[in-house]
PDB file of N, CA and C in Angstrom:
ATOM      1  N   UNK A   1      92.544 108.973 124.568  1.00  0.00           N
ATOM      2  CA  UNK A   1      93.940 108.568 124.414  1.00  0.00           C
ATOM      3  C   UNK A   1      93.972 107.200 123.736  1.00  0.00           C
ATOM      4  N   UNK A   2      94.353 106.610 122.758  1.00  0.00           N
ATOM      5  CA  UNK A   2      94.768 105.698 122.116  1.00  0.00           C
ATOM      6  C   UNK A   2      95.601 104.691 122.763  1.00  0.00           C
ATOM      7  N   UNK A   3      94.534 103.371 123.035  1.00  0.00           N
ATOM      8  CA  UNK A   3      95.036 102.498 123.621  1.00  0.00           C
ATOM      9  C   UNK A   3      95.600 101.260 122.276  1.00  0.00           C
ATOM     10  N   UNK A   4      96.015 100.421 122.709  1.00  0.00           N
ATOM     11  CA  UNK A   4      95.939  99.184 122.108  1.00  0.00           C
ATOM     12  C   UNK A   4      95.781  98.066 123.082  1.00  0.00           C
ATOM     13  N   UNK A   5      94.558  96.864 122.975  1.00  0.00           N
ATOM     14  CA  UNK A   5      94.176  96.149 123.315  1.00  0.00           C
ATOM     15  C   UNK A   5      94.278  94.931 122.983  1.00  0.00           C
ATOM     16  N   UNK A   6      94.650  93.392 123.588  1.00  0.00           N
ATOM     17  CA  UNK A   6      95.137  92.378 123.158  1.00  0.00           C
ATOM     18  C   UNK A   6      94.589  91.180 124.476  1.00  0.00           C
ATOM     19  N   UNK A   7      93.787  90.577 124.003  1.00  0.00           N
ATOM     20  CA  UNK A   7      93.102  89.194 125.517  1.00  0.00           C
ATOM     21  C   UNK A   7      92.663  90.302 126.444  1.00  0.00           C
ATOM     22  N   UNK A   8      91.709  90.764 125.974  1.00  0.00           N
ATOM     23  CA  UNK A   8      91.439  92.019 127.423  1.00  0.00           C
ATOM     24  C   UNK A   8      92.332  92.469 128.181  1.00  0.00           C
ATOM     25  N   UNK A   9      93.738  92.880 127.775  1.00  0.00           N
ATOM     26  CA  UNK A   9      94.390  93.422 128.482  1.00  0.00           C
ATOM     27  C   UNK A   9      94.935  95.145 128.038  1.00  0.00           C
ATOM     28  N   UNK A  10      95.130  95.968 128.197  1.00  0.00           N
ATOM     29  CA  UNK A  10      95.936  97.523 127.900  1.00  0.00           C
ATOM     30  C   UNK A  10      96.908  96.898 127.475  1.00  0.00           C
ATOM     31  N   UNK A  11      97.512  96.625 126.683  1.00  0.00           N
ATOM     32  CA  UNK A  11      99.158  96.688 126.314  1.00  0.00           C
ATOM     33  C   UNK A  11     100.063  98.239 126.235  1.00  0.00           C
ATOM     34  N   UNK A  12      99.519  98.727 125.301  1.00  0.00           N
ATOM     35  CA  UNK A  12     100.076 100.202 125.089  1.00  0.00           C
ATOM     36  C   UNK A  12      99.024 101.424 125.240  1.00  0.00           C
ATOM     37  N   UNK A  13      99.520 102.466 125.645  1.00  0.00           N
ATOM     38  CA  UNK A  13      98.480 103.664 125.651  1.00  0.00           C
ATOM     39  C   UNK A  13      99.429 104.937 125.627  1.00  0.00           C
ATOM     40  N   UNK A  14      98.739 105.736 124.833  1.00  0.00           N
ATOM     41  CA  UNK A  14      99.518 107.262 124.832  1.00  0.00           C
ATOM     42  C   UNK A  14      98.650 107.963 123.822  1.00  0.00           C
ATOM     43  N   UNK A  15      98.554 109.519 124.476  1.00  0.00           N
ATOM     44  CA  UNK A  15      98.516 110.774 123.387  1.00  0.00           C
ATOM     45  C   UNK A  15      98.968 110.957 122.529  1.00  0.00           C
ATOM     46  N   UNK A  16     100.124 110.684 122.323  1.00  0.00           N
ATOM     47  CA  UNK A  16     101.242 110.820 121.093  1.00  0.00           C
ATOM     48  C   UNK A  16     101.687 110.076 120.318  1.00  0.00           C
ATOM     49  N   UNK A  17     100.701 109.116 119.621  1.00  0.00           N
ATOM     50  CA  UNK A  17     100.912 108.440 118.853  1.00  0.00           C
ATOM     51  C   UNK A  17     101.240 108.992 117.552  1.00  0.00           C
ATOM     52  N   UNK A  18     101.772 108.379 116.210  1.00  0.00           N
ATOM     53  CA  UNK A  18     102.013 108.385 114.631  1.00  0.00           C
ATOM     54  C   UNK A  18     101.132 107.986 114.183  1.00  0.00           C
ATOM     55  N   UNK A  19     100.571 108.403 113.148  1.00  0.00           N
ATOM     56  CA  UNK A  19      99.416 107.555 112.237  1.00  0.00           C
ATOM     57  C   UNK A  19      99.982 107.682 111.305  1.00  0.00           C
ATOM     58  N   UNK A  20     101.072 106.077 110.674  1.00  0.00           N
ATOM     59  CA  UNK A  20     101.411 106.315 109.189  1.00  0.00           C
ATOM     60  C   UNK A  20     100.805 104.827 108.773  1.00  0.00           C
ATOM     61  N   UNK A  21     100.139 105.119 107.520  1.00  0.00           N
ATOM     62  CA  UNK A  21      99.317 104.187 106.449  1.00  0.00           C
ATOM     63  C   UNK A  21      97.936 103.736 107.489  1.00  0.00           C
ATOM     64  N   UNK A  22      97.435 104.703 108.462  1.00  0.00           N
ATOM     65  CA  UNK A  22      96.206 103.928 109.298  1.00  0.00           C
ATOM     66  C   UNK A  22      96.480 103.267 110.520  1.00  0.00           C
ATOM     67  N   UNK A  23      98.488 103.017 110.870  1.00  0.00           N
ATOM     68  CA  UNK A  23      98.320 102.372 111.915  1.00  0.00           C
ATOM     69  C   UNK A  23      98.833 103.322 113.084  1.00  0.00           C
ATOM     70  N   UNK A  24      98.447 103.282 114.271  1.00  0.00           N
ATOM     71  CA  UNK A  24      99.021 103.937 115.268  1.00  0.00           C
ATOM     72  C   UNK A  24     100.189 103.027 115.206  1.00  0.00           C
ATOM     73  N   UNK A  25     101.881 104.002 115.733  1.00  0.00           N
ATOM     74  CA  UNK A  25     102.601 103.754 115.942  1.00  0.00           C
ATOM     75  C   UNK A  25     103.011 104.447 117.545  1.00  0.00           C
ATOM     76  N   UNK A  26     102.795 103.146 118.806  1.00  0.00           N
ATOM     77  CA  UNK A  26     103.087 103.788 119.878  1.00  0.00           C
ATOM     78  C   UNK A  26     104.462 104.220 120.332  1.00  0.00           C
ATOM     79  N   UNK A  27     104.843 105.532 121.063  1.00  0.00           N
ATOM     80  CA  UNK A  27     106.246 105.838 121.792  1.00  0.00           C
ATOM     81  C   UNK A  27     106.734 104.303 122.123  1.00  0.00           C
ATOM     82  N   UNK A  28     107.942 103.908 122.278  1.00  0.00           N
ATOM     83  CA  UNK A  28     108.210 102.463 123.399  1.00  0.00           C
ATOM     84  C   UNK A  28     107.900 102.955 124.773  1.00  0.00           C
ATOM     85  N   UNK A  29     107.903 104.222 125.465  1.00  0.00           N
ATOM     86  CA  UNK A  29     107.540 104.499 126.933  1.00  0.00           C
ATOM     87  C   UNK A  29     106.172 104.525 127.285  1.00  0.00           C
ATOM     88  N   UNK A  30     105.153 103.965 125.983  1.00  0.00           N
ATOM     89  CA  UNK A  30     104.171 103.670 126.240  1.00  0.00           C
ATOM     90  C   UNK A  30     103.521 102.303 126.399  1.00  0.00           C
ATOM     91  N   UNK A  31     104.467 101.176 126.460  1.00  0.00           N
ATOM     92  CA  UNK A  31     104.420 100.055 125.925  1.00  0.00           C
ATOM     93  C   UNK A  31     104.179  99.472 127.197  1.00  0.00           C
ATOM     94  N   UNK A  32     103.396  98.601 128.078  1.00  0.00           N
ATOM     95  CA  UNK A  32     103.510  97.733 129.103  1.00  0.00           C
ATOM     96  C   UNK A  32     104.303  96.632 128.908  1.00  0.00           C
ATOM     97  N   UNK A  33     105.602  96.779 129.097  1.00  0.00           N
ATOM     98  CA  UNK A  33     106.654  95.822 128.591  1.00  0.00           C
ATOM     99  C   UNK A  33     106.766  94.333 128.886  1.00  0.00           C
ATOM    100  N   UNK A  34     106.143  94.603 129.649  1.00  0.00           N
ATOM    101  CA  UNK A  34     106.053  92.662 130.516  1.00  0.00           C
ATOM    102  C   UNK A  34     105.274  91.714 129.856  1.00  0.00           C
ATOM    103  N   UNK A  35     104.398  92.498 128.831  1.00  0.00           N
ATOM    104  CA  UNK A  35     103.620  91.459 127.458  1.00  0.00           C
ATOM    105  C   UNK A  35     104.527  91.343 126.610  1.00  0.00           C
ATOM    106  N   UNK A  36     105.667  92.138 126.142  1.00  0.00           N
ATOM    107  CA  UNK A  36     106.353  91.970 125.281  1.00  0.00           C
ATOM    108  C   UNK A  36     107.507  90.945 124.876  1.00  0.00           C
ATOM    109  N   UNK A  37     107.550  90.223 123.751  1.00  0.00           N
ATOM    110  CA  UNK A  37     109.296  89.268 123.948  1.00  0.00           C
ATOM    111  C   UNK A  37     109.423  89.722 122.748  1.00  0.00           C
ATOM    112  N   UNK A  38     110.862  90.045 122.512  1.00  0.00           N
ATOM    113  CA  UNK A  38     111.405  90.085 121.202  1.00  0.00           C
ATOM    114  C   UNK A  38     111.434  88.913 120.235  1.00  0.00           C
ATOM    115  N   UNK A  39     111.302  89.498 118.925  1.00  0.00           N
ATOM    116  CA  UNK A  39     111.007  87.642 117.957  1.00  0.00           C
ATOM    117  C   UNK A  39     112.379  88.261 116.971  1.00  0.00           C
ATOM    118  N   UNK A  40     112.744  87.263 116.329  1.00  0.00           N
ATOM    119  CA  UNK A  40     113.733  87.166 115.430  1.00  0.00           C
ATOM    120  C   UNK A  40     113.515  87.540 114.001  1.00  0.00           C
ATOM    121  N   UNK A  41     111.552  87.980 114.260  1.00  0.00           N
ATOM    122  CA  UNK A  41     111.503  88.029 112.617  1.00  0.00           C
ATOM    123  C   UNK A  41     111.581  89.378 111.915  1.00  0.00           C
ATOM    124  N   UNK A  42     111.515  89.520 110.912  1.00  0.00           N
ATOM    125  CA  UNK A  42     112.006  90.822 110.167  1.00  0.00           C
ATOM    126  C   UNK A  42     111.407  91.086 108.921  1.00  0.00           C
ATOM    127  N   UNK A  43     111.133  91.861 108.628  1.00  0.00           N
ATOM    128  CA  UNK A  43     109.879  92.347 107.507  1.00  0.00           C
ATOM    129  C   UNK A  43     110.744  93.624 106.447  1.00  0.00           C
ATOM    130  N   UNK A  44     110.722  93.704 105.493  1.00  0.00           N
ATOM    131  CA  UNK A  44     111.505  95.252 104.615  1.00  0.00           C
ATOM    132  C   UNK A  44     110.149  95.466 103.760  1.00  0.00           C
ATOM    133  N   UNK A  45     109.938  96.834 104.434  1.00  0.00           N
ATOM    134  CA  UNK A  45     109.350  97.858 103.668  1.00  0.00           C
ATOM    135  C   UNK A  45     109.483  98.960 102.480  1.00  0.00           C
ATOM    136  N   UNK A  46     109.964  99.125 101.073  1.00  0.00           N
ATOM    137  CA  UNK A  46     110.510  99.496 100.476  1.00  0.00           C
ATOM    138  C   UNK A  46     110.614 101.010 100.620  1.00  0.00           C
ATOM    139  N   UNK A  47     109.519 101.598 101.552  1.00  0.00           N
ATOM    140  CA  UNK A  47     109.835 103.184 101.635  1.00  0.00           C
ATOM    141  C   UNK A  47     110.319 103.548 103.115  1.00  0.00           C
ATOM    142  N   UNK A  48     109.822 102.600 103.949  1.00  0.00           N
ATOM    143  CA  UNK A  48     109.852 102.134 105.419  1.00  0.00           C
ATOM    144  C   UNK A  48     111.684 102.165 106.240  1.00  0.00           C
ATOM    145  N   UNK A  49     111.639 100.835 105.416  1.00  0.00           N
ATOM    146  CA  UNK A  49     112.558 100.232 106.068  1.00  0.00           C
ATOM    147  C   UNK A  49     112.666  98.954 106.104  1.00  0.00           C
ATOM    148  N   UNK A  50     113.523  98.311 107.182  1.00  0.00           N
ATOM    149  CA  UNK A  50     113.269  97.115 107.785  1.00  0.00           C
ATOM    150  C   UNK A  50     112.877  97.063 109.300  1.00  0.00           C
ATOM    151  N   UNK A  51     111.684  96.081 109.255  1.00  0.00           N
ATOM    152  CA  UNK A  51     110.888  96.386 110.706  1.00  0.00           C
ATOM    153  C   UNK A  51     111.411  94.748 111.302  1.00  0.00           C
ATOM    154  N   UNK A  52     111.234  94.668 112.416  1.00  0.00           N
ATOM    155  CA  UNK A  52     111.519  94.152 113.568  1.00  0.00           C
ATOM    156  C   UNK A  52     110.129  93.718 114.666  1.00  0.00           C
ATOM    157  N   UNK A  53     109.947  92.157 115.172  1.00  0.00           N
ATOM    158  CA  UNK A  53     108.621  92.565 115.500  1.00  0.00           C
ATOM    159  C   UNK A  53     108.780  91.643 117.307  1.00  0.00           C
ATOM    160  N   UNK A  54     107.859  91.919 117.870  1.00  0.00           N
ATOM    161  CA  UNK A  54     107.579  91.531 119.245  1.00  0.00           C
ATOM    162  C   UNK A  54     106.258  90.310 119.108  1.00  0.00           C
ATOM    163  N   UNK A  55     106.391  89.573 120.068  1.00  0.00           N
ATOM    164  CA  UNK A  55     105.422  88.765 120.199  1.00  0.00           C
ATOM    165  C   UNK A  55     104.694  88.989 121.270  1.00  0.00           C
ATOM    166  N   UNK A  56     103.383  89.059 122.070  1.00  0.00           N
ATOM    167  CA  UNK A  56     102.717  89.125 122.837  1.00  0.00           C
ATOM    168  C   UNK A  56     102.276  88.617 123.842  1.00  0.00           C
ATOM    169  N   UNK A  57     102.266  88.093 125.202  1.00  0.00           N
ATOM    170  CA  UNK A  57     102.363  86.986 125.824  1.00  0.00           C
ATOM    171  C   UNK A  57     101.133  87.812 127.133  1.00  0.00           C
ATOM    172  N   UNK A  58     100.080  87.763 127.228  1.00  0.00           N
ATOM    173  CA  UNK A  58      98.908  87.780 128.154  1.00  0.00           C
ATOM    174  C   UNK A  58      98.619  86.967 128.725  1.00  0.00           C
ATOM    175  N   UNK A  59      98.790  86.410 130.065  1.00  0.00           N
ATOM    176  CA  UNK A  59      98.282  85.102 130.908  1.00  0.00           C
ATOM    177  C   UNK A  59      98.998  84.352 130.125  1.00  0.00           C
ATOM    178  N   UNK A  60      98.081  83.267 129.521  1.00  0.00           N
ATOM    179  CA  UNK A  60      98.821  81.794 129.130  1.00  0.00           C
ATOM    180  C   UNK A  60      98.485  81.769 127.299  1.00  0.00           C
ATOM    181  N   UNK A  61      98.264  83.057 126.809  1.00  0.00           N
ATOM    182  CA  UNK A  61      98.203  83.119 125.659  1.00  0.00           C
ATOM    183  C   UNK A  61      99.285  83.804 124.919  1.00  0.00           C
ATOM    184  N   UNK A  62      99.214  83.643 123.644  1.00  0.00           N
ATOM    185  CA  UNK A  62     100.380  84.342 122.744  1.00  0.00           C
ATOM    186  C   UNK A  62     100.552  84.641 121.646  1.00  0.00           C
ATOM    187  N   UNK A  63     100.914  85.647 121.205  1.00  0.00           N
ATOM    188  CA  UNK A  63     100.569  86.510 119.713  1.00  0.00           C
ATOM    189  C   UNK A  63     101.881  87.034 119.132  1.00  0.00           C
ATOM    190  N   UNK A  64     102.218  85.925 118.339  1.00  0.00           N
ATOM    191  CA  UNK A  64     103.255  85.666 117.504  1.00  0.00           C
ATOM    192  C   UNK A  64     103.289  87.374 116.735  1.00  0.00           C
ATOM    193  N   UNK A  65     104.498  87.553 116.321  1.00  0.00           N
ATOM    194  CA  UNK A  65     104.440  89.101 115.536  1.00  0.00           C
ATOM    195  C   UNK A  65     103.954  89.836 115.700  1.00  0.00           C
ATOM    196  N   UNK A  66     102.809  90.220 116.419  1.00  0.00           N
ATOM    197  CA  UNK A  66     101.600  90.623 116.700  1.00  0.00           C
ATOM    198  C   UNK A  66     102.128  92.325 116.376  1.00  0.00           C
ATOM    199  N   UNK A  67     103.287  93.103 117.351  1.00  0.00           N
ATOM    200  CA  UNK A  67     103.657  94.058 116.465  1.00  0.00           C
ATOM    201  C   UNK A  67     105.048  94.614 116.402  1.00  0.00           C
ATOM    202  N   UNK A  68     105.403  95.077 115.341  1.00  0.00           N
ATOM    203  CA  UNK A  68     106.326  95.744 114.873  1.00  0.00           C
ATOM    204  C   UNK A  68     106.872  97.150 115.018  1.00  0.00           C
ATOM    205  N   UNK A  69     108.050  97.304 114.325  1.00  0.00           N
ATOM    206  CA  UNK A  69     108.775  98.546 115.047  1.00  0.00           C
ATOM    207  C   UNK A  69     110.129  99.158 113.481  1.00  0.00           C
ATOM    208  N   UNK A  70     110.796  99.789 113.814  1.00  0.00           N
ATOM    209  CA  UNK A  70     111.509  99.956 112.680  1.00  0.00           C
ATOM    210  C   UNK A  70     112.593 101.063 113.636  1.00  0.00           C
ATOM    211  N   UNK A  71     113.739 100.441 114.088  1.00  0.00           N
ATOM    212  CA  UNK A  71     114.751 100.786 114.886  1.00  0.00           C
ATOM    213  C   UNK A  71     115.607 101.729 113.971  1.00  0.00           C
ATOM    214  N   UNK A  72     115.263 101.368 112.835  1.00  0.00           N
ATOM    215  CA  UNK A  72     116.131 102.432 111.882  1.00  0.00           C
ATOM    216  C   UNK A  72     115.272 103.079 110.402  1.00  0.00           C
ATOM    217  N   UNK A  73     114.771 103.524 110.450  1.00  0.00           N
ATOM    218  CA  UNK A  73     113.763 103.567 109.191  1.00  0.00           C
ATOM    219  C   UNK A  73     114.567 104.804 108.309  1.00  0.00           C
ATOM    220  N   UNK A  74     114.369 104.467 107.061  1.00  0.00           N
ATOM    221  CA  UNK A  74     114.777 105.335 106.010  1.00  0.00           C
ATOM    222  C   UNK A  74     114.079 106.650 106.329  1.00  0.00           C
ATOM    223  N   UNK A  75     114.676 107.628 105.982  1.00  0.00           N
ATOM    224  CA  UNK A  75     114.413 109.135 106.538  1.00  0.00           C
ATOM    225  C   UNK A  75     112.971 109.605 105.937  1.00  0.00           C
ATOM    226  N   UNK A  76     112.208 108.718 105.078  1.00  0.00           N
ATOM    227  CA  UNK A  76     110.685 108.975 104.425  1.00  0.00           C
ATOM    228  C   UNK A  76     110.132 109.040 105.911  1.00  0.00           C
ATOM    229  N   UNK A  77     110.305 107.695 106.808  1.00  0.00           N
ATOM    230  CA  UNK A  77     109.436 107.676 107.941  1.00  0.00           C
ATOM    231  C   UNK A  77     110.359 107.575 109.410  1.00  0.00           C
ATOM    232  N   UNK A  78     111.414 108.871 109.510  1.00  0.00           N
ATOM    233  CA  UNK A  78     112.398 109.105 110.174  1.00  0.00           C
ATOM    234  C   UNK A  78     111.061 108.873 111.917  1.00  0.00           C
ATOM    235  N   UNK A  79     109.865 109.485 111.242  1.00  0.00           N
ATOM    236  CA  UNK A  79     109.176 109.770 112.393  1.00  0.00           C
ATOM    237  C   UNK A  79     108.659 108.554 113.744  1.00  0.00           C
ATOM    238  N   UNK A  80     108.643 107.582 113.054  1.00  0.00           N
ATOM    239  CA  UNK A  80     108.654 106.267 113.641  1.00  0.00           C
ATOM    240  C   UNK A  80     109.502 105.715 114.374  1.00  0.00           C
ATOM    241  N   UNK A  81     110.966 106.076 114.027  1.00  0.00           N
ATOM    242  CA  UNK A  81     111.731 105.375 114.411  1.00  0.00           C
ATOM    243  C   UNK A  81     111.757 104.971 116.185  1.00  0.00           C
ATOM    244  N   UNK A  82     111.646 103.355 116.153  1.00  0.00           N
ATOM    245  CA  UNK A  82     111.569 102.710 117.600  1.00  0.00           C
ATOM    246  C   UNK A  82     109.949 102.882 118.028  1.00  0.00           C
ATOM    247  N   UNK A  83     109.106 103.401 117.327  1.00  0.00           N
ATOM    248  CA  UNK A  83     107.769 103.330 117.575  1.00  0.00           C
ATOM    249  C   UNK A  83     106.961 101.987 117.602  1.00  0.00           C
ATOM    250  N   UNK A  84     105.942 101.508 117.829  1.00  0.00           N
ATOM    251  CA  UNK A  84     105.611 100.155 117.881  1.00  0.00           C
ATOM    252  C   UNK A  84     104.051 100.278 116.873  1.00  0.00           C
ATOM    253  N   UNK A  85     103.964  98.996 116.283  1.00  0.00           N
ATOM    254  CA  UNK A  85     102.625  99.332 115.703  1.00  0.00           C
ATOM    255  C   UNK A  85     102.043  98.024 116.112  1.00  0.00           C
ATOM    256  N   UNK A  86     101.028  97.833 115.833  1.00  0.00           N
ATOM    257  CA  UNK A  86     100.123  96.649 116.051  1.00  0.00           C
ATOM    258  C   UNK A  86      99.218  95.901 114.650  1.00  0.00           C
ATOM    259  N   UNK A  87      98.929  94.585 115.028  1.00  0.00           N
ATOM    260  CA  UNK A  87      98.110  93.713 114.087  1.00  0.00           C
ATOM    261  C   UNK A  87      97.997  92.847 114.950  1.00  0.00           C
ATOM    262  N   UNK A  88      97.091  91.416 113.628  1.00  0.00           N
ATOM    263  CA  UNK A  88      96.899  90.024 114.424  1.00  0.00           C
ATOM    264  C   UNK A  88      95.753  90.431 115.342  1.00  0.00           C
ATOM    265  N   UNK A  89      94.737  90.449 115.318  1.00  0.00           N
ATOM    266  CA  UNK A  89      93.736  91.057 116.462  1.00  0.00           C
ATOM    267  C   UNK A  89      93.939  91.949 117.608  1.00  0.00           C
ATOM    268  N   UNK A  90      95.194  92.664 117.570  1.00  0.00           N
ATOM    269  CA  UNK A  90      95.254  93.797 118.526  1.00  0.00           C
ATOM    270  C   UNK A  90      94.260  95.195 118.228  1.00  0.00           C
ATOM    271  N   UNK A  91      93.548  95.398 119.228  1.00  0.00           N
ATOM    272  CA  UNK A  91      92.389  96.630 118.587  1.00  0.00           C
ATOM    273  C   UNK A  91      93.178  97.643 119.428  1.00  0.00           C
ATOM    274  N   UNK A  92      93.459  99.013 118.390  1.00  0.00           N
ATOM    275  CA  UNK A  92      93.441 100.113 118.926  1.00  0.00           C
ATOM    276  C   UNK A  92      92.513 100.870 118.774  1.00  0.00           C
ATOM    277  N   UNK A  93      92.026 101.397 120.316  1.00  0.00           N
ATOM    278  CA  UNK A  93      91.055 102.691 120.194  1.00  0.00           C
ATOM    279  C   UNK A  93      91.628 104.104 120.314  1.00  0.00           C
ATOM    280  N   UNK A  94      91.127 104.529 119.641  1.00  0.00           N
ATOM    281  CA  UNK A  94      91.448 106.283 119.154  1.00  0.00           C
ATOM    282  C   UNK A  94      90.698 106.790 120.255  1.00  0.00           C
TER     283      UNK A  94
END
């Protein structure tokens, strides 16, 4: 099952992940939400969309943008929509 990992902690895990361009995109009901804070920043993808991103907060550490989401994505990647992806040293295992 496809985790994502961040300061030795599980952040997200699920079977049912998306793989679009290489990245897992997790369900949000897979998300351990209590690492998560919403950030203000915003990214446009020209086939995508515009993505939306979370910052990461483990113990007393913190991972700015770390990952993203796309609450509304153009109907190319309808499949994502509200899915979460990861970067910034977050490792997902397959």
């Amino acid at each position: 099952m496809p985790k994502a990992i961040w300061n030795n902690t599980v952040i997200a895990e699920s079977p049912a992940t998306e793989i679009v361009e290489g990245n897992h995109y997790f369900p949000p009901d897979s998300l351990h939400k209590q690492y998560f804070r919403d950030s203000g920043t915003q990214s446009v993808c020209p086939w995508k969309g515009t993505a939306s991103y979370y910052s990461l907060v483990v113990g007393d550490k913190e991972n700015r943008d770390a990952a993203w989401y796309y609450p509304a994505p153009k109907s190319a990647a309808a499949q994502i929509a509200g899915r979460v992806a990861f970067w910034k040293g977050v490792k997902v295992e397959a």
